[in-house]
Protein backbone atom coordinates (compact mmCIF):
# COMPACT_ATOMS: atom_id res chain seq x y z
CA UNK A 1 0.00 0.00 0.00
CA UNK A 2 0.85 3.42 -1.12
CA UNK A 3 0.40 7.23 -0.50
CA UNK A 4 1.26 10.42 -0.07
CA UNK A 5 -0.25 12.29 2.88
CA UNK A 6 0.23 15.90 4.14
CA UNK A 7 -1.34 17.59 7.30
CA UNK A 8 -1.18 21.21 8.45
CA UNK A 9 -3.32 23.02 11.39
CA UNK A 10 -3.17 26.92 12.39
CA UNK A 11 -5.30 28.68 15.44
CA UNK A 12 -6.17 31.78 13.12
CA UNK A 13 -7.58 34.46 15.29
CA UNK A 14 -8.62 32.07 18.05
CA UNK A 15 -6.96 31.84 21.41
CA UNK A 16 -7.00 28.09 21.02
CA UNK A 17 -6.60 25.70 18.52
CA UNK A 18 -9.39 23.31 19.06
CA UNK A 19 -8.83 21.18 16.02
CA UNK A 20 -6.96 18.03 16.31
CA UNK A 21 -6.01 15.67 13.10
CA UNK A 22 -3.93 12.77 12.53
CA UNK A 23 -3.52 9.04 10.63
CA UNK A 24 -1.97 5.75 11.39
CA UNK A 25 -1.41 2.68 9.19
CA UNK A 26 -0.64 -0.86 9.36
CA UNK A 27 0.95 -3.01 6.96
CA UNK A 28 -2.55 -2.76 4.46
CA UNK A 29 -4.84 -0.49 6.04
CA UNK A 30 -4.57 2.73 7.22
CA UNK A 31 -7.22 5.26 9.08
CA UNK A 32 -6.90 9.47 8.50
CA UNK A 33 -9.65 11.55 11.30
CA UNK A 34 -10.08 15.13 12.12
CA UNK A 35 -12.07 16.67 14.84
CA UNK A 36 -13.04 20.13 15.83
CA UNK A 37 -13.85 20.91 19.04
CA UNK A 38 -16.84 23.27 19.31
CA UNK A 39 -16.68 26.81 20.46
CA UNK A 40 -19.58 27.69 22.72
CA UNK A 41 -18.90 24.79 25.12
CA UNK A 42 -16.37 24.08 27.56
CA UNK A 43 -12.84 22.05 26.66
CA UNK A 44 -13.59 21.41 22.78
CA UNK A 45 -9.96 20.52 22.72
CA UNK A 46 -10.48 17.54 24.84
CA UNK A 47 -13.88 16.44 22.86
CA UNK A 48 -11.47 16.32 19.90
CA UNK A 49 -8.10 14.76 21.34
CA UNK A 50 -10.53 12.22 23.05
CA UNK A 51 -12.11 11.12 19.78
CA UNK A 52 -8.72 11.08 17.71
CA UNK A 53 -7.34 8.63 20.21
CA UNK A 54 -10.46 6.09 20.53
CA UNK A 55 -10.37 5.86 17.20
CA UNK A 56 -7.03 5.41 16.78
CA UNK A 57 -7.02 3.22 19.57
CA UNK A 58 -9.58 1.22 18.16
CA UNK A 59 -7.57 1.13 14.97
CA UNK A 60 -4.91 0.02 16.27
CA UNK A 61 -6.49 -3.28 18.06
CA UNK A 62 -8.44 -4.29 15.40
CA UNK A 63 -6.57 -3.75 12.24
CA UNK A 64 -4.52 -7.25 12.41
CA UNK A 65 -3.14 -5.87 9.74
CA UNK A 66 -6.57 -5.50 7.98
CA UNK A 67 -10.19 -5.02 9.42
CA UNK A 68 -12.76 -7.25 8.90
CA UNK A 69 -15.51 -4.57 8.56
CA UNK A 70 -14.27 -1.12 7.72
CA UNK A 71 -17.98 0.15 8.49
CA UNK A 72 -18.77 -1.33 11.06
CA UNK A 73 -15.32 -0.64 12.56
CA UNK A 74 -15.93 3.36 11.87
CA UNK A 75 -19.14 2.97 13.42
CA UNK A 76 -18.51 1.44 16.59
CA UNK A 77 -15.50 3.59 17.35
CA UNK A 78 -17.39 6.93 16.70
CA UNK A 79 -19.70 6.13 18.60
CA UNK A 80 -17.07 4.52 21.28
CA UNK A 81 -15.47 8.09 21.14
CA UNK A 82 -19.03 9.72 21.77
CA UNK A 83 -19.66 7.03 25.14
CA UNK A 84 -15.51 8.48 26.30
CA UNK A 85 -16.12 12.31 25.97
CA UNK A 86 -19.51 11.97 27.89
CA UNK A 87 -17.41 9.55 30.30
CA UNK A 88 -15.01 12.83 31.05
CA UNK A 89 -17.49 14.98 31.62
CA UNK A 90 -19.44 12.77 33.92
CA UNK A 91 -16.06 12.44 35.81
CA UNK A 92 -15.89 16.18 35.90
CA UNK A 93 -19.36 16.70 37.14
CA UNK A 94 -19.89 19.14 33.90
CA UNK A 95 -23.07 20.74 33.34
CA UNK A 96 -22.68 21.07 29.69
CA UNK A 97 -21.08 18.79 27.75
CA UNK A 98 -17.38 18.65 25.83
CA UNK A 99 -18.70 18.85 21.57
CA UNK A 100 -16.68 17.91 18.77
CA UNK A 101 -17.30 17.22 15.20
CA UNK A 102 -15.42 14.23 13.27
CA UNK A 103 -14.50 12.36 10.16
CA UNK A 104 -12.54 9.42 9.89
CA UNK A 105 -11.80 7.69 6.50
CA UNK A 106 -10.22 4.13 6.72
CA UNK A 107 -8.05 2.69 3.37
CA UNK A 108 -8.06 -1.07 2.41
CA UNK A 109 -7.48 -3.32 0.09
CA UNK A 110 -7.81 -0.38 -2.65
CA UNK A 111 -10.97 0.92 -1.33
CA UNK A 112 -11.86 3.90 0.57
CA UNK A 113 -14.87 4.25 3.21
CA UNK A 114 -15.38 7.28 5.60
CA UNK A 115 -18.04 8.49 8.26
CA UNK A 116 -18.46 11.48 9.20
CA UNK A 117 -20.48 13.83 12.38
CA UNK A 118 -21.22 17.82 12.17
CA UNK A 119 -19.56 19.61 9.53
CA UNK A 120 -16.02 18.51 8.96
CA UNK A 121 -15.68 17.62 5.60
CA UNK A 122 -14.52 14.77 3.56
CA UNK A 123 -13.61 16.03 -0.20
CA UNK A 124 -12.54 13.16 -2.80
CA UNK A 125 -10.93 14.74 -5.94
CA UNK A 126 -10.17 12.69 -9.12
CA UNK A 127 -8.30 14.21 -12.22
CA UNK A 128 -9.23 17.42 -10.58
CA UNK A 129 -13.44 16.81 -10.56
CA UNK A 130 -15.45 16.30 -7.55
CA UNK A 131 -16.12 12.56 -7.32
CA UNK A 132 -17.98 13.04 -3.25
CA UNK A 133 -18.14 15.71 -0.72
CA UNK A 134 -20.08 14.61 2.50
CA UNK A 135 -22.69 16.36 3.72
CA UNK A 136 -22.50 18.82 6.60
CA UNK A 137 -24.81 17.82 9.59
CA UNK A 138 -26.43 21.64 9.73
CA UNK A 139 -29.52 23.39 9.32
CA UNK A 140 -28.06 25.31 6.80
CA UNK A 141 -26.94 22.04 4.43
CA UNK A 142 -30.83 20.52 5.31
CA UNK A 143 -32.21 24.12 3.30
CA UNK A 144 -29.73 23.99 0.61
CA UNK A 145 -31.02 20.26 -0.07
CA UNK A 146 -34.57 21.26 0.28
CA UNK A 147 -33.99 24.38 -2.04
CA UNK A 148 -34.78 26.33 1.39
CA UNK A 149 -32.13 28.42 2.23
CA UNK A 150 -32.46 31.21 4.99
CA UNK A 151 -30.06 32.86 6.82
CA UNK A 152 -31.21 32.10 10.12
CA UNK A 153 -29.53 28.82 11.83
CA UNK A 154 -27.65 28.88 8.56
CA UNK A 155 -24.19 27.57 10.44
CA UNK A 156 -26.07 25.33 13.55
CA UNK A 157 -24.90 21.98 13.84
CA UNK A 158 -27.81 19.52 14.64
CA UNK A 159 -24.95 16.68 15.96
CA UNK A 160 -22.47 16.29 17.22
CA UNK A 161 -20.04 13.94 18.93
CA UNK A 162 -20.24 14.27 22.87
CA UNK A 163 -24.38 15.81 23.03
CA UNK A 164 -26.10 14.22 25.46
CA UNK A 165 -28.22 13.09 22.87
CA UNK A 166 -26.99 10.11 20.33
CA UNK A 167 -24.96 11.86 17.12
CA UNK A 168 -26.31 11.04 14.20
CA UNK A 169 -23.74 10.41 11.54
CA UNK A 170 -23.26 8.94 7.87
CA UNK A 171 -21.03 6.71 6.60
CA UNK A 172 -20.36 5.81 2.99
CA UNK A 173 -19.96 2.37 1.22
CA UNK A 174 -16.82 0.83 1.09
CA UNK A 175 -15.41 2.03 -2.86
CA UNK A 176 -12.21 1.86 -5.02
CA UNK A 177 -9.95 4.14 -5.45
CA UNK A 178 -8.28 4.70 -8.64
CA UNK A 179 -4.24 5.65 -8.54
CA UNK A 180 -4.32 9.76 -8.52
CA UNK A 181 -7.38 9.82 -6.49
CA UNK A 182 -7.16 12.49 -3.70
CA UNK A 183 -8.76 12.51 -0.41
CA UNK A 184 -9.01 15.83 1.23
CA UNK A 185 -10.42 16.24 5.18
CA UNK A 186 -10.89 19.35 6.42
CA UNK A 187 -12.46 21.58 9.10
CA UNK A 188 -15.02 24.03 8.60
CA UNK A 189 -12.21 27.17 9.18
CA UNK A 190 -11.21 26.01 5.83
CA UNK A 191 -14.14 25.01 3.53
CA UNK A 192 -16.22 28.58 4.62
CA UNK A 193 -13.82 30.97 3.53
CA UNK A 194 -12.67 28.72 0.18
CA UNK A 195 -15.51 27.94 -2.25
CA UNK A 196 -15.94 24.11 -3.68
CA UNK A 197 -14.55 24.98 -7.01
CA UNK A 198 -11.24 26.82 -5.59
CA UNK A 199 -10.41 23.99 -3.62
CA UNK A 200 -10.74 21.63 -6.73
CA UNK A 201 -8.67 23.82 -8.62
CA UNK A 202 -6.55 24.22 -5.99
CA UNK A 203 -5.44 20.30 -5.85
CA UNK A 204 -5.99 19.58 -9.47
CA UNK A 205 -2.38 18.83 -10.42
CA UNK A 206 -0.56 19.20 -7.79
CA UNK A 207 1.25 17.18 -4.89
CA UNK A 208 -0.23 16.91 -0.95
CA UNK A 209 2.14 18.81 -0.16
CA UNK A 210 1.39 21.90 -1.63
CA UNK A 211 -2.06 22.66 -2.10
CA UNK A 212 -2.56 21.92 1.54
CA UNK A 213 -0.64 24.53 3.15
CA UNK A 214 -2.06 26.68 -0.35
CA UNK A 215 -5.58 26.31 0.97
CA UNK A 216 -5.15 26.69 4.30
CA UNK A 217 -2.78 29.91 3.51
CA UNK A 218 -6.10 31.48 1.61
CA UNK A 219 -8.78 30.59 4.58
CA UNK A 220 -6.73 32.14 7.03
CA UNK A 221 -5.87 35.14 4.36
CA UNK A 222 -9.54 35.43 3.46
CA UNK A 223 -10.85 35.68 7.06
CA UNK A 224 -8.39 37.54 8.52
CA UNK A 225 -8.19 38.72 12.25
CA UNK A 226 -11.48 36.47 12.90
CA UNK A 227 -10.31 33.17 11.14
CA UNK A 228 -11.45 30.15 12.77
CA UNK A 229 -9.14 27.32 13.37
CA UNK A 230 -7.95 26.15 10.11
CA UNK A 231 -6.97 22.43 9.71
CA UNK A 232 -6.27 19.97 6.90
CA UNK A 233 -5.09 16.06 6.33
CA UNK A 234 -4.89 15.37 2.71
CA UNK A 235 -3.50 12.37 0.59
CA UNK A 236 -3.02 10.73 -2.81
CA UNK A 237 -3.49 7.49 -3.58
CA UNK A 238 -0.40 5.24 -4.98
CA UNK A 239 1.14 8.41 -6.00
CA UNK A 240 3.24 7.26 -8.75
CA UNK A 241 6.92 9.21 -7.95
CA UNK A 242 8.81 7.32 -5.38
CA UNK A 243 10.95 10.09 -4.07
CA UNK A 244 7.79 12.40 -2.88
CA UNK A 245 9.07 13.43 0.29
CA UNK A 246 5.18 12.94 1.58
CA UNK A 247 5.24 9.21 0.02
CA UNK A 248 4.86 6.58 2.23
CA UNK A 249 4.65 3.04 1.59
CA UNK A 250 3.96 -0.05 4.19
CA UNK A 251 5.65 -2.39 2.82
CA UNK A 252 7.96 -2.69 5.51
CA UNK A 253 5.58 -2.59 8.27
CA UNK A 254 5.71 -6.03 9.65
CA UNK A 255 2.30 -8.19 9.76
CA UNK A 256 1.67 -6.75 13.45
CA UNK A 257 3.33 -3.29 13.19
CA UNK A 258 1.67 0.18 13.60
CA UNK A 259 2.48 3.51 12.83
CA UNK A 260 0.76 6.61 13.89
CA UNK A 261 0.84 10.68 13.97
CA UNK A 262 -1.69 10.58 16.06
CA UNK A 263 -0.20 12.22 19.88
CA UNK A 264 -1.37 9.59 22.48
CA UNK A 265 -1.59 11.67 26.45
CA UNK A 266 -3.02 11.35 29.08
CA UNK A 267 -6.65 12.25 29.37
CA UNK A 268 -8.07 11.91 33.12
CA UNK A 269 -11.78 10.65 33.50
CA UNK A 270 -11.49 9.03 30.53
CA UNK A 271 -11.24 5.39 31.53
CA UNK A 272 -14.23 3.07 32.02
CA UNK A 273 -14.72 3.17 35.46
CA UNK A 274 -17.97 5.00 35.08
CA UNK A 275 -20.80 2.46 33.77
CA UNK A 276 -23.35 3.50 31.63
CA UNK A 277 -26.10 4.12 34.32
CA UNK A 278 -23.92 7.03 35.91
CA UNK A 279 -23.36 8.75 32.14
CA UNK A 280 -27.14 7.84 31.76
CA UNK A 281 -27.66 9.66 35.30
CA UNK A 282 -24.92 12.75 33.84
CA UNK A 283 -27.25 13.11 30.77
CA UNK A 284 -30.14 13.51 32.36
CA UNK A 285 -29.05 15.72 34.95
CA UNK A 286 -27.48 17.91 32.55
CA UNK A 287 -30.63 18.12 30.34
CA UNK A 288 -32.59 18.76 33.60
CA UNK A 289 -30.31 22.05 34.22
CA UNK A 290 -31.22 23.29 30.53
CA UNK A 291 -34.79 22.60 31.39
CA UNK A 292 -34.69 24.81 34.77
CA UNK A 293 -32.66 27.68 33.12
CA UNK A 294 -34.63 27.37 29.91
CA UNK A 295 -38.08 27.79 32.63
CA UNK A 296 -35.89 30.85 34.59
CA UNK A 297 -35.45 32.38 31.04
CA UNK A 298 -39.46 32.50 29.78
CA UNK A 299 -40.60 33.61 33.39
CA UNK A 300 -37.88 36.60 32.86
CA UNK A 301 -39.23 37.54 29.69
């Protein structure tokens, strides 16, 4: 197996980078994920570091070197990565929750799958055309598809990974990939300030390494002192030149062997001792608090 990958993340005008991407690979699959915490609620860092390393923890156990079921595999561990981040705030005794958006595409066997949560997008590019772009989990995306597009809730998320309701998600069929083909992820700091066709042109001929820091160069040009965190894992399948310095191949992996980007801390509360009754018992008291201040809010007004 064979690719060239390239990631780059920058805070913008944020005072915290609350994106978090990385891949790993074994000797014939390999797994690529970004996250993006979620602004509004507390420790969207952690939402997203906690889901990059289930996943990749999950990865890691179960590709032996290959998975059985890619989607079922991206399923379970999204969701797996939902149970953790409610787990740390139970621990914490949080009233609101940690949020985080994610998509994860898994490689094998020449085929590509991905699932994805919120609006972090998966872009695959072939001979510079648009072959699939996932669909964002908003209000806004819902209108577009309806032909009903308003302004108002036009960037609300209706999911998310770590809501103390279950995220709803999507995840593709498992597809080949044809040599060339480029698979771009991507947070939301990029994709709203660079329109679908720049971002084709911009990788249309040209190497992982380059159009991603190009693109992520113009979104933080184009928004300026209020740019969003910008982040973006990109790579091209079986690229051809051998010397690419972003080429990797796992041929030398042995049947066993891992390799991985993808920073591994320490995360307190974020083991299992809490069982589902006490996250079911967090949930509930956390959607009772909403209720209450929702109640304090009308009487106000």
């Amino acid at each position: 197996m064979k690719f060239s990958v390239f990631q780059l993340s920058r805070r913008g005008g944020r005072a915290l980078n609350e994106d978090r991407m990385g891949y790993c690979y074994t000797r014939e699959a390999a797994l690529f994920v970004l996250a993006d915490g979620m602004g509004g609620h507390p420790d969207g860092e952690i939402a997203a570091q906690i889901a990059l390393q289930v996943v990749s923890v999950q990865f890691q156990q179960k590709a032996k070197p290959t998975l059985d079921d890619p989607r079922a595999f991206l399923e379970d561990a999204l969701l797996q990565a939902h149970r953790q981040i409610l787990r740390y705030a139970s621990a914490k005794g949080m009233m609101d929750t940690p949020r985080t958006t994610l998509v994860a595409a898994v490689l094998q066997a020449g085929h590509v799958c991905w699932i994805h949560c919120g609006d972090s997008r998966l872009y695959w590019v072939r001979d510079g055309q648009q072959v699939e772009r996932t669909r964002d989990h908003s209000y806004s995306e819902m209108r577009k598809v309806s032909g009903l597009v308003t302004q108002s809730n036009r960037n609300v998320l209706f999911t998310c990974l770590g809501s103390p309701s279950k995220p709803i998600y999507d995840v593709s069929d498992f597809r080949r990939l044809e040599q060339g083909d480029q698979l771009l992820l991507c947070s939301d700091g990029l994709w709203s300030s660079v329109p679908n066709p720049e971002i084709l042109q911009s990788m249309r001929g040209r190497p992982v390494a380059q159009f991603v820091p190009m693109l992520v160069d113009t979104a933080l040009r184009r928004a300026g002192d209020a740019s969003d965190n910008v982040t973006a894992l990109a790579l091209e399948w079986e690229t051809p030149n051998s010397f690419e310095p972003s080429s990797i191949s796992t041929q030398e992996i042995a049947d066993e062997g891992f390799e991985s980007t993808i920073q591994m801390g320490p995360l307190e509360a974020c083991e299992d001792e809490l069982d589902d009754e006490a996250i079911e018992r967090s949930i509930a008291e956390i959607n009772a608090a909403i209720r209450r201040s929702a109640e304090r809010h009308k009487a106000k007004s």
